[in-house]
Protein backbone atom coordinates (compact mmCIF):
# COMPACT_ATOMS: atom_id res chain seq x y z
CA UNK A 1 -45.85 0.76 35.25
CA UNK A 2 -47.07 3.86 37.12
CA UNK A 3 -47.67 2.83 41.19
CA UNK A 4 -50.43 5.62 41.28
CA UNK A 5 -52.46 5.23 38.38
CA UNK A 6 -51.29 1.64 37.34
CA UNK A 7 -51.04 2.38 33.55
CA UNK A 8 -47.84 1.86 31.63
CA UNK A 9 -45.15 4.90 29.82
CA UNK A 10 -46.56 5.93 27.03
CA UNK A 11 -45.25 4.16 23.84
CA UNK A 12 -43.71 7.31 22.47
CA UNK A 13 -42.03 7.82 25.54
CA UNK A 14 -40.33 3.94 24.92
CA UNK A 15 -39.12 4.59 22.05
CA UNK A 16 -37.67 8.05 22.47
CA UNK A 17 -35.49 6.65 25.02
CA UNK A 18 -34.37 3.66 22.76
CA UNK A 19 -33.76 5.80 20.30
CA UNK A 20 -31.66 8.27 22.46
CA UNK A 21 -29.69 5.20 23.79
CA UNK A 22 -29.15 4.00 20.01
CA UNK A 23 -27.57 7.39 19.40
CA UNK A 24 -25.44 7.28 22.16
CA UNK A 25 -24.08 4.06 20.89
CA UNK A 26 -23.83 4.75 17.84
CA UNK A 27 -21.89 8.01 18.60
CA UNK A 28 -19.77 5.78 21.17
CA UNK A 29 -18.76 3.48 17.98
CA UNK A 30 -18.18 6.32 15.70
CA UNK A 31 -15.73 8.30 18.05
CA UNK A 32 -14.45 5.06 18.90
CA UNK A 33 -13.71 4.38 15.38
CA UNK A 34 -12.59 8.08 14.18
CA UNK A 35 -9.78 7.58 17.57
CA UNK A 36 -8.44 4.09 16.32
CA UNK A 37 -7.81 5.90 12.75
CA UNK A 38 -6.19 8.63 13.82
CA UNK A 39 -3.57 6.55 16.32
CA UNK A 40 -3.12 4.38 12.96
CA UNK A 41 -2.15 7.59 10.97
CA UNK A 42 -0.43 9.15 13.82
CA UNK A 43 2.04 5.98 14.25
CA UNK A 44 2.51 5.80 10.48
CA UNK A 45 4.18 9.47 10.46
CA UNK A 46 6.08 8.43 13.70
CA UNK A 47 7.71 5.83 11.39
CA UNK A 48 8.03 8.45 8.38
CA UNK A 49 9.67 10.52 10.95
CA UNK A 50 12.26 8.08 11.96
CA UNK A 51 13.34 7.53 7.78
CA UNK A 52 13.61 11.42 7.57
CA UNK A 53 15.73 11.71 10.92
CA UNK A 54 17.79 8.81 9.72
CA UNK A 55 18.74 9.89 6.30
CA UNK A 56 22.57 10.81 5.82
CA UNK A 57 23.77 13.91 5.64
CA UNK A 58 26.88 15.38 3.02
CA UNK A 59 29.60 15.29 5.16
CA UNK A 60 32.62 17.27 3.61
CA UNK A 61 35.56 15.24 2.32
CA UNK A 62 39.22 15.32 3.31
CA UNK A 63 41.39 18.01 1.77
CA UNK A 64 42.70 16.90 -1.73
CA UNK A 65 46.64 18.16 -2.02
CA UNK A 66 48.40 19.22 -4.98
CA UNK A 67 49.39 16.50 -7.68
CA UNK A 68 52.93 17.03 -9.49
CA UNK A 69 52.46 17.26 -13.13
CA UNK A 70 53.23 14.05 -15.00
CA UNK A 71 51.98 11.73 -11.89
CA UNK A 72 49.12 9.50 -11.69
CA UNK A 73 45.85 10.49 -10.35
CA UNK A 74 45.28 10.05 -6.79
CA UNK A 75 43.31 6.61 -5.80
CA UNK A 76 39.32 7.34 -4.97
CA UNK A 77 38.60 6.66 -1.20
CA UNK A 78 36.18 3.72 -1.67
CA UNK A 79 32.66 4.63 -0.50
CA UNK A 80 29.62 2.98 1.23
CA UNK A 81 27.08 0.97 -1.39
CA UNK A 82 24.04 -0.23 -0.46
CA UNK A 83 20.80 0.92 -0.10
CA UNK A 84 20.26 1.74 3.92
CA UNK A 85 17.43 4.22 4.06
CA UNK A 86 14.75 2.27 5.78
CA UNK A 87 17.49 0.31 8.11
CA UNK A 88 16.07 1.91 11.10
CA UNK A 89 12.80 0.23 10.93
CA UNK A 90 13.91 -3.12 9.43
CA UNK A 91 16.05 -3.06 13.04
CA UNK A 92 12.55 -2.54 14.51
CA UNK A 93 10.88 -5.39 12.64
CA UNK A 94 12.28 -8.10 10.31
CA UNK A 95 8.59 -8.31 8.19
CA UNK A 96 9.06 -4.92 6.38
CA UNK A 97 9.84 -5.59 2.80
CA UNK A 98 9.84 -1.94 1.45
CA UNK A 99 7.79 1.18 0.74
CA UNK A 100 5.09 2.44 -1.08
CA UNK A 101 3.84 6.14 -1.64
CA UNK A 102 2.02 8.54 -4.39
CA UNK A 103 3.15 11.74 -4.26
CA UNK A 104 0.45 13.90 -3.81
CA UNK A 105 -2.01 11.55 -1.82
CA UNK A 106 -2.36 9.88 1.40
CA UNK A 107 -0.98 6.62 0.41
CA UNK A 108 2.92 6.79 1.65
CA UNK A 109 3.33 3.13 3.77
CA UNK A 110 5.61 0.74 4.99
CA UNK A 111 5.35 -2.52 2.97
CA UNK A 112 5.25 -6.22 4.70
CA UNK A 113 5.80 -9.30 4.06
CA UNK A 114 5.28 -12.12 5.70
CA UNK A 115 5.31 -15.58 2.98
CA UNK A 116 4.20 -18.25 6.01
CA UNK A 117 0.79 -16.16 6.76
CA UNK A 118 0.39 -13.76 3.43
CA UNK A 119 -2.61 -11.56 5.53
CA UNK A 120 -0.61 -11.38 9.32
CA UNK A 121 -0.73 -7.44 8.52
CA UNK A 122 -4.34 -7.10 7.55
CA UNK A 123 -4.88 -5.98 11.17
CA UNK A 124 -1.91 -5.17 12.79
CA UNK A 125 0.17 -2.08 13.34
CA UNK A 126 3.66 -1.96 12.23
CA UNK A 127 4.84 -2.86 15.90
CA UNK A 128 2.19 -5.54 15.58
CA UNK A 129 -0.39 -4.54 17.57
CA UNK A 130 -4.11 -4.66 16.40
CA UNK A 131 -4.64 -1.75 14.27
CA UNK A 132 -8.04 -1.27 12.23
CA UNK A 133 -5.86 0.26 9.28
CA UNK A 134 -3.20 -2.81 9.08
CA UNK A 135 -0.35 -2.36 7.09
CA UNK A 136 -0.02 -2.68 3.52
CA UNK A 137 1.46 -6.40 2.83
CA UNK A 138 3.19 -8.52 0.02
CA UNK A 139 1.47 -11.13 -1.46
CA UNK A 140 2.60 -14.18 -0.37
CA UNK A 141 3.64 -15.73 -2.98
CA UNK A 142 6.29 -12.84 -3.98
CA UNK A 143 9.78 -13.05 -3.73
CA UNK A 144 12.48 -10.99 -5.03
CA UNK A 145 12.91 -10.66 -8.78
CA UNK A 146 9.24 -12.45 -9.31
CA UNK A 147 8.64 -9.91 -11.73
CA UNK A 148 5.54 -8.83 -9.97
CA UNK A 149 4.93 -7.61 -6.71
CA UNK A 150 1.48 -7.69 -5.73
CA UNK A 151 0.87 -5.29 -2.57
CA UNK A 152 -2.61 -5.43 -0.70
CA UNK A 153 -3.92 -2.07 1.32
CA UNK A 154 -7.45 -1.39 2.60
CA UNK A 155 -9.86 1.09 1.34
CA UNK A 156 -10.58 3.24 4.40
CA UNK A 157 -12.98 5.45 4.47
CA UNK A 158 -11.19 8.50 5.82
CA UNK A 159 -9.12 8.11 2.55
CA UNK A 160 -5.86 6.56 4.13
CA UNK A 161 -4.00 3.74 3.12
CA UNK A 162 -5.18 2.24 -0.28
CA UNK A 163 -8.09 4.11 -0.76
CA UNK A 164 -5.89 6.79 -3.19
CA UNK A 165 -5.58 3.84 -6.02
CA UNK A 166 -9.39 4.44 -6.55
CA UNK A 167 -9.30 7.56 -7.88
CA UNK A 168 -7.52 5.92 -10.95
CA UNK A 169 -10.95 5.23 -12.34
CA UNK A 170 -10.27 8.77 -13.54
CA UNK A 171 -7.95 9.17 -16.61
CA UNK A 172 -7.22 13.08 -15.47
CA UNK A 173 -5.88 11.45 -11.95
CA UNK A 174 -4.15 9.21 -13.85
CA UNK A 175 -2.33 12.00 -15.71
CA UNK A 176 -1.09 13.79 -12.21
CA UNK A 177 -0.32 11.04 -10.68
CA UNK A 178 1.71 8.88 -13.54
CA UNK A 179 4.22 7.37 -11.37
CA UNK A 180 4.12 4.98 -8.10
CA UNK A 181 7.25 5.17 -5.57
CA UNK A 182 7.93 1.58 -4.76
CA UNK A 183 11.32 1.11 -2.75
CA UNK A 184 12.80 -2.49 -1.65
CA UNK A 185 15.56 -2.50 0.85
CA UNK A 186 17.90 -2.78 -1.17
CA UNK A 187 17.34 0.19 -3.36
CA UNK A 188 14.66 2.86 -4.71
CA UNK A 189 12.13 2.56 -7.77
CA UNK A 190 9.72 4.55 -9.66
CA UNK A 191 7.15 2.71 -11.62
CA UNK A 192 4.96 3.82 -14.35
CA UNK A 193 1.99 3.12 -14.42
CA UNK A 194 0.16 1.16 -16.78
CA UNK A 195 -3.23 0.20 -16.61
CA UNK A 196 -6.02 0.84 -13.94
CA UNK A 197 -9.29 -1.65 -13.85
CA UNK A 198 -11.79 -3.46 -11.37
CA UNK A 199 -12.07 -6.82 -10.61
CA UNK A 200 -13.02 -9.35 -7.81
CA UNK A 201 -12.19 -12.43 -6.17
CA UNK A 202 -13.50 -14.75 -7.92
CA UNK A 203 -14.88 -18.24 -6.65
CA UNK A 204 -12.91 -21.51 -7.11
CA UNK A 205 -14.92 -23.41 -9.86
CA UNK A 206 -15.40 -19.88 -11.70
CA UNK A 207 -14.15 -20.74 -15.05
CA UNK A 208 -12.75 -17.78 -17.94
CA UNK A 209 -12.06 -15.21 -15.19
CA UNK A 210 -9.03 -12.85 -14.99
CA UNK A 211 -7.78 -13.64 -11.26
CA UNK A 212 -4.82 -10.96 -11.26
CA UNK A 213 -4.10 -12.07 -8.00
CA UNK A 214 -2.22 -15.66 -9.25
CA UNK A 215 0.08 -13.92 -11.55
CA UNK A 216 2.82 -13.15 -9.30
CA UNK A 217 5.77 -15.43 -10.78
CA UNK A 218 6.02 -13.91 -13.83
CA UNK A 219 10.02 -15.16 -14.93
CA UNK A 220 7.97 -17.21 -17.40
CA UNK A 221 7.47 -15.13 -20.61
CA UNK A 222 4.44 -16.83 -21.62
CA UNK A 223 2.92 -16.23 -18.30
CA UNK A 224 4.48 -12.71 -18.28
CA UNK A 225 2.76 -12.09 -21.59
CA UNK A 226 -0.38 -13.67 -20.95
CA UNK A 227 -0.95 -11.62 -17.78
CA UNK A 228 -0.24 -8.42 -19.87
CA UNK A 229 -3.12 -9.30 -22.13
CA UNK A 230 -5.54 -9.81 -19.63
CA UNK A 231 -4.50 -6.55 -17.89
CA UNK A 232 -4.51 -4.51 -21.20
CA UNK A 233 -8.20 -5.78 -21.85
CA UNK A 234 -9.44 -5.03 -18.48
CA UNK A 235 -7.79 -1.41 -18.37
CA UNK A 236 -10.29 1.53 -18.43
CA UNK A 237 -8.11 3.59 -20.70
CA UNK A 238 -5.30 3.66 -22.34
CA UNK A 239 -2.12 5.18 -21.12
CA UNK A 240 0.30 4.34 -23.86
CA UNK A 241 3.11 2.63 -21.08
CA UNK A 242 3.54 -0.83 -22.01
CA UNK A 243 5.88 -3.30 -20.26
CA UNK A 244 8.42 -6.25 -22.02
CA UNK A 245 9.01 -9.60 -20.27
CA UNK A 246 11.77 -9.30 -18.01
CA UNK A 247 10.47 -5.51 -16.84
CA UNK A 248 9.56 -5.18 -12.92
CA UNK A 249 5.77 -4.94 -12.40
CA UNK A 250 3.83 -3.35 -9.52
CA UNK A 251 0.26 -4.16 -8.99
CA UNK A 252 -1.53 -2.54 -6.14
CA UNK A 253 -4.99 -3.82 -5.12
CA UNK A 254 -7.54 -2.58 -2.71
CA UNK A 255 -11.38 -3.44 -2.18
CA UNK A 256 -13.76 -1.91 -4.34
CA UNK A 257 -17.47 -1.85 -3.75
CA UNK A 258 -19.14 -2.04 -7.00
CA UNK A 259 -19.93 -5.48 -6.49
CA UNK A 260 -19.61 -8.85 -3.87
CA UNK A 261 -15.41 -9.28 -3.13
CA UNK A 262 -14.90 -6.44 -5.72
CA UNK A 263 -11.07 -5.06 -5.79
CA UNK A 264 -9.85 -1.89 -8.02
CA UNK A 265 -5.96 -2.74 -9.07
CA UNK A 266 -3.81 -0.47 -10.66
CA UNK A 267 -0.60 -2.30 -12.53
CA UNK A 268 2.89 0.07 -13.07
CA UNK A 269 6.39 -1.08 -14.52
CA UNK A 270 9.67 -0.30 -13.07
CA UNK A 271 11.26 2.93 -14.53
């Protein structure tokens, strides 16, 4: 109230300085937000740093001497087996399971996997601090040789982590980007993929629902085939790959917002 004349601010002049003080918040939140994000991408090419850094290099082998005619070939020098490339960060943390990337995109991760709390990475960084981004993670419920590893990633805005797998919706994305890199640590794989389609999380007492998300055992070839049928149906075009029981299958799976607990999921087989 104004001392001198005893009348109160002007309404206008209320809300113009409400609305200047939502702005400022607001512009707090979205700096705020646009800083965590790029720490989150930052540390993620710290760790694709440290696999680069640590790859081996040819190192020239030892002189190979003359062999008298008529005597038996020289003995090979065994050699190291064993898939080592991402040893350097398993040192760093015992959850990573593998490695995920589309050429061409944003979406080039560290996998986790934690069985005793499936979501530990939704999240956390890699060195497990919180991180709005998290980490792409393992379904629970996988194990090696399941037959199909499920791997969860958010869709971010800024088009990092899992957001990439959306863009399968389109057939002509589908057609550059045909193949998912999907290593373990014990060696590299390429998968084709197979289908693309959207789905949701569907409630417990929903009945005649495709919930993608149970099929990860798939050793069973009756479970192995049914899941293929449901997939094939739900696909949004066809892309001519198919898969046999016993084949390795990727499925990736990130939120989509075309409806409540909707989820785009994009299925590949092991080359």
């Amino acid at each position: 109230m104004n001392r001198k004349t005893g009348k109160r601010p002007p309404l206008r002049i209320i809300i113009g300085v409400c609305c200047l003080l939502l702005a400022c918040v607001s512009a707090y939140m979205v700096i705020s937000q646009l800083i965590r994000e790029k720490r989150d991408a930052d540390a993620f090419e710290a760790l694709i740093d440290q696999i680069e850094q640590d790859e081996p290099t040819a190192t020239p082998g030892p002189a190979v001497s003359a062999v008298p005619a008529g005597s038996p070939p020289p003995q090979a020098e065994p050699t190291p087996s064993g898939f080592h490339k991402y040893d350097v960060l398993y040192k760093q943390n015992h959850d990573l399971f593998g490695w995920v990337g589309i050429d061409g995109t944003a979406l080039n991760y560290p996998v986790m996997h934690t069985p005793d709390d499936p979501e530990h990475y939704l999240r956390r960084a890699f060195d497990g601090s919180y991180s709005v981004s998290g980490v792409p993670f393992l379904d629970g419920d996988c194990y090696t040789g399941c037959g199909n590893y499920i791997v969860y990633g958010h869709h971010m805005m800024n088009g990092t982590m899992f957001t990439a797998i959306t863009d399968y919706a389109d057939e002509s994305f589908w057609k550059a980007h045909s193949v998912i890199r999907f290593d373990t640590l014990d060696e590299a794989g390429e998968y084709e993929v197979l289908a693309a389609f959207y789905a949701k999380v569907y409630k417990v007492n929903e009945q005649g629902v495709f919930r993608y998300y149970n099929y990860t055992d798939l050793t069973d070839e009756a479970v192995f085939d049914e899941y293929l049928d449901h997939v094939r149906a739900a696909a949004l075009y066809d892309t001519g790959v198919t898969a046999e029981y016993g084949d390795q299958l990727l499925t990736l799976s990130t939120c989509s917002y075309y409806t409540a607990d909707g989820r785009f999921v994009v299925v590949a087989r092991k080359v």
